[in-house]
PDB file of N, CA and C in Angstrom:
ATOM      1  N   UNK A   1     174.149-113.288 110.511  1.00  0.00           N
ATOM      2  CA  UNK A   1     175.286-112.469 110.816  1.00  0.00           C
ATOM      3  C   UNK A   1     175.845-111.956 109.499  1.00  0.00           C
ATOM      4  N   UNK A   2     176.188-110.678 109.280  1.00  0.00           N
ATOM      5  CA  UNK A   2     176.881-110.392 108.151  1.00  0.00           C
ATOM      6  C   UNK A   2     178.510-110.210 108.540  1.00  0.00           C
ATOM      7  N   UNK A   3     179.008-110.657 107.386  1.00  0.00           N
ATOM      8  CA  UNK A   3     180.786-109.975 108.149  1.00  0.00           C
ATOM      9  C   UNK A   3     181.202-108.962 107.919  1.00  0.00           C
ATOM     10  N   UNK A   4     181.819-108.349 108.392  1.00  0.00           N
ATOM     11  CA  UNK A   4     182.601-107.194 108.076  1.00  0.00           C
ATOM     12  C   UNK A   4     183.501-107.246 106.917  1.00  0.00           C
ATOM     13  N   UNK A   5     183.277-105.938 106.214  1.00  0.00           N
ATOM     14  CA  UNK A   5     184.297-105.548 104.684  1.00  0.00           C
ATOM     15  C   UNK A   5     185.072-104.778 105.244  1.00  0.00           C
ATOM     16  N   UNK A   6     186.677-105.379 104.759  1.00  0.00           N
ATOM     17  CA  UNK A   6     187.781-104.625 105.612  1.00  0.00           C
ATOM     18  C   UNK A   6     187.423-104.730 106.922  1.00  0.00           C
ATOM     19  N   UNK A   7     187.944-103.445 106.831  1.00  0.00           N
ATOM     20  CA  UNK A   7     187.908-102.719 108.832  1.00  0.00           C
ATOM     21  C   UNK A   7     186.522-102.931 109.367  1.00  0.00           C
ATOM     22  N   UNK A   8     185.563-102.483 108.619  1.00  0.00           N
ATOM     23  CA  UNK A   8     183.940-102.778 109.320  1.00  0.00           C
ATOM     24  C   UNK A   8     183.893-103.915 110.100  1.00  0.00           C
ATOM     25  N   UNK A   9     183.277-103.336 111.273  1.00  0.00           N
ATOM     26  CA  UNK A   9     182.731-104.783 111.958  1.00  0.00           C
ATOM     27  C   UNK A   9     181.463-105.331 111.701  1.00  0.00           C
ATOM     28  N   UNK A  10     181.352-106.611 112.180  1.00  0.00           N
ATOM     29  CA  UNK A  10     180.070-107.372 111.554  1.00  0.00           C
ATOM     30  C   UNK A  10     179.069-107.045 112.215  1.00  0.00           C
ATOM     31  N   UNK A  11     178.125-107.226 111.693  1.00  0.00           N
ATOM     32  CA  UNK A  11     176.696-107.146 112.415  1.00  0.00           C
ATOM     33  C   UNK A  11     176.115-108.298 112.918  1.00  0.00           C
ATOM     34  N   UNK A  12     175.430-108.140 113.517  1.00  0.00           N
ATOM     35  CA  UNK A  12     174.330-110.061 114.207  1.00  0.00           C
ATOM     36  C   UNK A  12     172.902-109.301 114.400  1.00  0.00           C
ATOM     37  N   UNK A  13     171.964-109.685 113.336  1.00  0.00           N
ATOM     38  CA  UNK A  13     170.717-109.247 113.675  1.00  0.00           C
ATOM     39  C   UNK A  13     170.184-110.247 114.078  1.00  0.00           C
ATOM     40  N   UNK A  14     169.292-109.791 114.708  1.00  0.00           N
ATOM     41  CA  UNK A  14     167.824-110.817 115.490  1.00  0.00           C
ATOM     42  C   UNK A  14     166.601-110.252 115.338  1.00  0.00           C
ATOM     43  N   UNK A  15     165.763-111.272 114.724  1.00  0.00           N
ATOM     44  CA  UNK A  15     164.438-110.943 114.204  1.00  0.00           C
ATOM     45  C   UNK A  15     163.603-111.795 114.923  1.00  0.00           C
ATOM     46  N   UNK A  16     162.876-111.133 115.426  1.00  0.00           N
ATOM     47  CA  UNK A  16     162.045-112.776 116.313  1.00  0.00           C
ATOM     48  C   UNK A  16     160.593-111.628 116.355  1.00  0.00           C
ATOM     49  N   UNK A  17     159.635-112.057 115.431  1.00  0.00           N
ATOM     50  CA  UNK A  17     158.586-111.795 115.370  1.00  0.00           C
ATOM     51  C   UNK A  17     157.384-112.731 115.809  1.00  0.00           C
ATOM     52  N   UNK A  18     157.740-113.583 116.819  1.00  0.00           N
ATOM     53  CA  UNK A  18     156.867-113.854 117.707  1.00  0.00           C
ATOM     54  C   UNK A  18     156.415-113.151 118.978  1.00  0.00           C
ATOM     55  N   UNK A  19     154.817-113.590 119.495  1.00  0.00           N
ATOM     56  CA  UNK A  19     154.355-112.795 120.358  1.00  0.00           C
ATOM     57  C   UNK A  19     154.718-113.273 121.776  1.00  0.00           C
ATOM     58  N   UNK A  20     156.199-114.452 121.603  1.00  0.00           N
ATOM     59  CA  UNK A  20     156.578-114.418 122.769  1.00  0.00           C
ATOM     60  C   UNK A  20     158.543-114.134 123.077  1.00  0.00           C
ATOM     61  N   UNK A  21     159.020-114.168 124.296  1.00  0.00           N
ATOM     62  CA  UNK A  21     160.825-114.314 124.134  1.00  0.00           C
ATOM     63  C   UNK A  21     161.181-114.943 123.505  1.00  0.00           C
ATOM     64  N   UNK A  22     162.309-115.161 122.764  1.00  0.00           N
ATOM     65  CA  UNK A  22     163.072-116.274 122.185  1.00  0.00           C
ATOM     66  C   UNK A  22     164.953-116.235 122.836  1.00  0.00           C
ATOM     67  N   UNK A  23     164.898-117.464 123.394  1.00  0.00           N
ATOM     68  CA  UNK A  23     166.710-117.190 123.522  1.00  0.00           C
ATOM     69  C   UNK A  23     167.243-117.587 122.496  1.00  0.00           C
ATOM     70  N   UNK A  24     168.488-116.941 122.238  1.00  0.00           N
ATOM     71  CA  UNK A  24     169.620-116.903 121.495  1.00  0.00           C
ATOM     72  C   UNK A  24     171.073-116.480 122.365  1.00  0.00           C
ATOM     73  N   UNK A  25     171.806-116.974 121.434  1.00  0.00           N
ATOM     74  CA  UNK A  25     173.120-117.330 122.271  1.00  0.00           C
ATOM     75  C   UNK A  25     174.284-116.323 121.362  1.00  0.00           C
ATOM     76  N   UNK A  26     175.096-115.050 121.375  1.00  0.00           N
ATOM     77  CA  UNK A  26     175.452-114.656 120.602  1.00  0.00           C
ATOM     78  C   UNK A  26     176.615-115.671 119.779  1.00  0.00           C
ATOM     79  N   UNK A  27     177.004-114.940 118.953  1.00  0.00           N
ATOM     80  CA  UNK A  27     178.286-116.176 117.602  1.00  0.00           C
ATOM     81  C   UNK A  27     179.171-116.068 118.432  1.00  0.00           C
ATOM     82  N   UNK A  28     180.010-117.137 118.302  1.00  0.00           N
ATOM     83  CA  UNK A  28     181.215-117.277 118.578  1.00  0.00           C
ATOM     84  C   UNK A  28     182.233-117.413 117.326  1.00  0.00           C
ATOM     85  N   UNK A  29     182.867-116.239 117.229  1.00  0.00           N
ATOM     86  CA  UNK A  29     183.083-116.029 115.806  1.00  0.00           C
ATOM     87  C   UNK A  29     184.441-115.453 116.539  1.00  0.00           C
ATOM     88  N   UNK A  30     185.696-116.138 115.780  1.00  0.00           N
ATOM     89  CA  UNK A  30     186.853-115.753 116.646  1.00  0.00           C
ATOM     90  C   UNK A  30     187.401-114.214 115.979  1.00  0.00           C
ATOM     91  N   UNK A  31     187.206-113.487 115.234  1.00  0.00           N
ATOM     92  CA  UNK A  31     187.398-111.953 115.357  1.00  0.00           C
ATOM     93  C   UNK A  31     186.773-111.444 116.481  1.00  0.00           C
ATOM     94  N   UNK A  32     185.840-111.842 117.394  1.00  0.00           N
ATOM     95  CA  UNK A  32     185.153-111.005 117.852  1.00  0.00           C
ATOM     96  C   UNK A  32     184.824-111.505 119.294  1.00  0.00           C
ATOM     97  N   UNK A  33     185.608-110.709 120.267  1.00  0.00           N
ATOM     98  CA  UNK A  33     185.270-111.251 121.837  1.00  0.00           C
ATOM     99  C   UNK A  33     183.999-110.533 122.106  1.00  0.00           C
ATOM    100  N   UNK A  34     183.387-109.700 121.286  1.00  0.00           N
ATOM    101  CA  UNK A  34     182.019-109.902 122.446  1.00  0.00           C
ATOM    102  C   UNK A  34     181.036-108.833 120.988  1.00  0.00           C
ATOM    103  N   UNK A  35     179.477-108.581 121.794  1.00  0.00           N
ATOM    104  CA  UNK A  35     178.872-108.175 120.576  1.00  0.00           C
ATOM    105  C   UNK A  35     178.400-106.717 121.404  1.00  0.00           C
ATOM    106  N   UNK A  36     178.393-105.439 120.859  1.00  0.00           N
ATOM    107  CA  UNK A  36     177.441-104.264 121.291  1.00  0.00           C
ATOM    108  C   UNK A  36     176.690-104.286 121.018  1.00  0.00           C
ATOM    109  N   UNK A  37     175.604-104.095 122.232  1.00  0.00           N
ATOM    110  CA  UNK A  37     174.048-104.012 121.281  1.00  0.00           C
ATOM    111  C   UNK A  37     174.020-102.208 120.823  1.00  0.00           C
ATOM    112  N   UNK A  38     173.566-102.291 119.559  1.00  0.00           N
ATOM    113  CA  UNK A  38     173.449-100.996 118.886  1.00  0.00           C
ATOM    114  C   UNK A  38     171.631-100.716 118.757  1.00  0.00           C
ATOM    115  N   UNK A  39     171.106-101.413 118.559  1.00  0.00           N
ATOM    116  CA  UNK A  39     169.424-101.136 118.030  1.00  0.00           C
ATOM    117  C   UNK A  39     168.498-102.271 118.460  1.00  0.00           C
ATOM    118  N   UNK A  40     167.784-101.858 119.724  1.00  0.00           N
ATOM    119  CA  UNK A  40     166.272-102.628 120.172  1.00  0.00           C
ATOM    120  C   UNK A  40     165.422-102.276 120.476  1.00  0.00           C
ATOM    121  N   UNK A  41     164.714-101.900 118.967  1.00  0.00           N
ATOM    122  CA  UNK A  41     163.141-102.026 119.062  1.00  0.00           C
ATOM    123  C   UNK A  41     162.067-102.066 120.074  1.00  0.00           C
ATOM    124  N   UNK A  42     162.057-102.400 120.920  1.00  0.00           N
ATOM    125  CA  UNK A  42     161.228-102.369 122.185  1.00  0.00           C
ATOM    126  C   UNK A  42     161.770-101.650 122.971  1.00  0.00           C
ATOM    127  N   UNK A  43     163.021-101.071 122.792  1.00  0.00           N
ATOM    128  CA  UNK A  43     163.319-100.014 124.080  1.00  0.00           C
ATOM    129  C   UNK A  43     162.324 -98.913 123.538  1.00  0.00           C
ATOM    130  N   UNK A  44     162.157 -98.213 125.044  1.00  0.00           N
ATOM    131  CA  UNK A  44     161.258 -96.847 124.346  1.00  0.00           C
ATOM    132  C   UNK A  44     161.801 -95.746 123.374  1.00  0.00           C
ATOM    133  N   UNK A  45     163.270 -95.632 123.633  1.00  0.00           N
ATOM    134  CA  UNK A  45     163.604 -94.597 122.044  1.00  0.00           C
ATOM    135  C   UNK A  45     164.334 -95.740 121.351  1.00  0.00           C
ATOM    136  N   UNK A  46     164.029 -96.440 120.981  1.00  0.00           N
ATOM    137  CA  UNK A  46     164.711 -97.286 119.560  1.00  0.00           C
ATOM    138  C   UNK A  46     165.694 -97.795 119.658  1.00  0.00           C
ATOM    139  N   UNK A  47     166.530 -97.296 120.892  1.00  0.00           N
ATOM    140  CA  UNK A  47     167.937 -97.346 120.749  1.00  0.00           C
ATOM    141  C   UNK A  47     168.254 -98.597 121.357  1.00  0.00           C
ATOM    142  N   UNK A  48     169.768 -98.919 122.187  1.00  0.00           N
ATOM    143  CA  UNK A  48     170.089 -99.981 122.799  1.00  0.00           C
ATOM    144  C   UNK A  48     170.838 -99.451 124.076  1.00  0.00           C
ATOM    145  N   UNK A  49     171.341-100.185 124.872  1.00  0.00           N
ATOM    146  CA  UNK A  49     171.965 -99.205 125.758  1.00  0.00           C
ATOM    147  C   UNK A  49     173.377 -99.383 125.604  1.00  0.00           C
ATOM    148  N   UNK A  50     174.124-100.127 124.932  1.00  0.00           N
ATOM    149  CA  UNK A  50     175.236-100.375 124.453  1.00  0.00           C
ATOM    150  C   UNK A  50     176.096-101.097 124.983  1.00  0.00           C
ATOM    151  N   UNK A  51     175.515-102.331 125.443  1.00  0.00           N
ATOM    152  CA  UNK A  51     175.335-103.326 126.728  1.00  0.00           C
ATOM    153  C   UNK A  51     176.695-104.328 125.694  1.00  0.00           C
ATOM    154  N   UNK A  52     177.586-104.899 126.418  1.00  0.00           N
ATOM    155  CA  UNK A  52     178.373-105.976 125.510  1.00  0.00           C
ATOM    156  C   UNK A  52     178.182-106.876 126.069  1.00  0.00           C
ATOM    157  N   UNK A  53     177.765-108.286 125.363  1.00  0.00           N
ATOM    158  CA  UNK A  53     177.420-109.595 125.411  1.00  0.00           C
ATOM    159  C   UNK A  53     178.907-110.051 124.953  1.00  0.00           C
ATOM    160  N   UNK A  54     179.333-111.226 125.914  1.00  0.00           N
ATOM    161  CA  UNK A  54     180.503-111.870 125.154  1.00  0.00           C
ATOM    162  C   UNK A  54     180.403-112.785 124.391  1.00  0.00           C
ATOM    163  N   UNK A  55     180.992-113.255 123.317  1.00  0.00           N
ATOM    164  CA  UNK A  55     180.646-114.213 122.429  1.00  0.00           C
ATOM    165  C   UNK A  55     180.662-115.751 123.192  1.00  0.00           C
ATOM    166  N   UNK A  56     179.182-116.033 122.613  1.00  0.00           N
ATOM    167  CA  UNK A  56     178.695-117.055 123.472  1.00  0.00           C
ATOM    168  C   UNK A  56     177.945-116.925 124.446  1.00  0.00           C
ATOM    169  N   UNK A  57     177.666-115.832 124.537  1.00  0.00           N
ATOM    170  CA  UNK A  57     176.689-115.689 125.770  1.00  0.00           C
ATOM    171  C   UNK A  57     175.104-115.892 125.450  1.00  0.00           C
ATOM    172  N   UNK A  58     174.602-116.739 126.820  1.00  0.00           N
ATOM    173  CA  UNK A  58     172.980-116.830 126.448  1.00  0.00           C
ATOM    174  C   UNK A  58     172.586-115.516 126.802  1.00  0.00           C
ATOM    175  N   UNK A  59     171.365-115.019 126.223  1.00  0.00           N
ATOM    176  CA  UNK A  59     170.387-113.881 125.888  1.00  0.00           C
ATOM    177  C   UNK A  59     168.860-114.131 125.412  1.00  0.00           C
ATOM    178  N   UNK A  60     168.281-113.135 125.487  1.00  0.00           N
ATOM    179  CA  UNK A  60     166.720-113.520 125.113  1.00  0.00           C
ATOM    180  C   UNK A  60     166.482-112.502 124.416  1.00  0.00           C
ATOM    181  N   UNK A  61     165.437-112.399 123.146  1.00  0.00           N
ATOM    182  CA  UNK A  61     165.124-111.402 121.830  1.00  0.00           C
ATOM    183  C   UNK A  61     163.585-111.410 122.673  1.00  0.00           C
ATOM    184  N   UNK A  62     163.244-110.283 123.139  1.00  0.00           N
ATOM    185  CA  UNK A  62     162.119-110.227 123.465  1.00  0.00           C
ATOM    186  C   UNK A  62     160.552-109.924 122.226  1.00  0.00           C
ATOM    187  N   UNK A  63     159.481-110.394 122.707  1.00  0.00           N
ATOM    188  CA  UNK A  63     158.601-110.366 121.332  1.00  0.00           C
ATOM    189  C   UNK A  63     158.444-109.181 120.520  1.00  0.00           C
ATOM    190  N   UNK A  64     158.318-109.602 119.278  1.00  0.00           N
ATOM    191  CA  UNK A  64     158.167-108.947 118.288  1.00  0.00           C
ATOM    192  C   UNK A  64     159.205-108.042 118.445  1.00  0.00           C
ATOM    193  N   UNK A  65     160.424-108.352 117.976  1.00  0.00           N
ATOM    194  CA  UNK A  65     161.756-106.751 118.697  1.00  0.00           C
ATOM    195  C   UNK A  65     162.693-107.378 117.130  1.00  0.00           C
ATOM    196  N   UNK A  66     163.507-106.424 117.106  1.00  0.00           N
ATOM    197  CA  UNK A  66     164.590-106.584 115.838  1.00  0.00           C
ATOM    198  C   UNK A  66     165.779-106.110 117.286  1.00  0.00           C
ATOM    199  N   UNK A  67     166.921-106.849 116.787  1.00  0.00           N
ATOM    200  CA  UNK A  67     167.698-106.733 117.876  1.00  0.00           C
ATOM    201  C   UNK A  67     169.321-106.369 116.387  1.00  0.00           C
ATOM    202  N   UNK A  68     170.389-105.869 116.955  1.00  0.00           N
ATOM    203  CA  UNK A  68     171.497-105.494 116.021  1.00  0.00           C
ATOM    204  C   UNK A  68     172.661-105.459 116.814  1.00  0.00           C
ATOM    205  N   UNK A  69     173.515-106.244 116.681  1.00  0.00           N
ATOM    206  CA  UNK A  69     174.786-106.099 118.026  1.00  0.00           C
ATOM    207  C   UNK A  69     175.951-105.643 116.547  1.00  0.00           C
ATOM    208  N   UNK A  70     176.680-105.061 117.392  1.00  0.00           N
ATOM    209  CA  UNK A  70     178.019-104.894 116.322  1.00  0.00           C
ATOM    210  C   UNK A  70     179.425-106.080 116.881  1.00  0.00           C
ATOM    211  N   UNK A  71     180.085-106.464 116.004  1.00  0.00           N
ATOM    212  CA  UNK A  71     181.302-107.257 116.768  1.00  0.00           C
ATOM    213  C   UNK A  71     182.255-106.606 117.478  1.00  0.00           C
ATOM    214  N   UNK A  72     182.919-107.086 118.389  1.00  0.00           N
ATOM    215  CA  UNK A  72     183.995-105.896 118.926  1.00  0.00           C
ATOM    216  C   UNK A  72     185.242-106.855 119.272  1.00  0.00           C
ATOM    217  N   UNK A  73     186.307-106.369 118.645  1.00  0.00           N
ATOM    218  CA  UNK A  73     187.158-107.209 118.326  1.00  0.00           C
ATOM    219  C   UNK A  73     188.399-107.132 119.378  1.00  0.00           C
TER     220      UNK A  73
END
């Protein structure tokens, strides 16, 4: 997770370069009630759909994918 400078919000990447799912559970990081996904790799255009996970929520990094949520405070 990187944190946010100033005003920026943080990032939470996920790297899971295995050839199978991996769960992960987003941070529970008290600036931040929940995470946007911004960038996944395995969607067909690159993008994410801008889905919010609340902090703490279980999730799965599907194979070989780079995953990028932003915090949302």
């Amino acid at each position: 997770m990187l944190g946010g400078i100033g005003n920026a919000a943080p990032l939470y990447i996920v790297l899971n370069a295995a050839p199978d799912p991996i769960a992960l559970k987003t941070p529970t990081w008290p600036p931040c009630r929940a995470w946007k996904a911004l960038i996944d790799t395995t969607a067909p255009d690159g993008g994410a759909t801008g889905a919010l996970l609340e902090a703490g929520q279980p999730a799965e990094a599907p194979p070989r994918a780079v995953l990028v949520f932003e915090g949302v405070r």
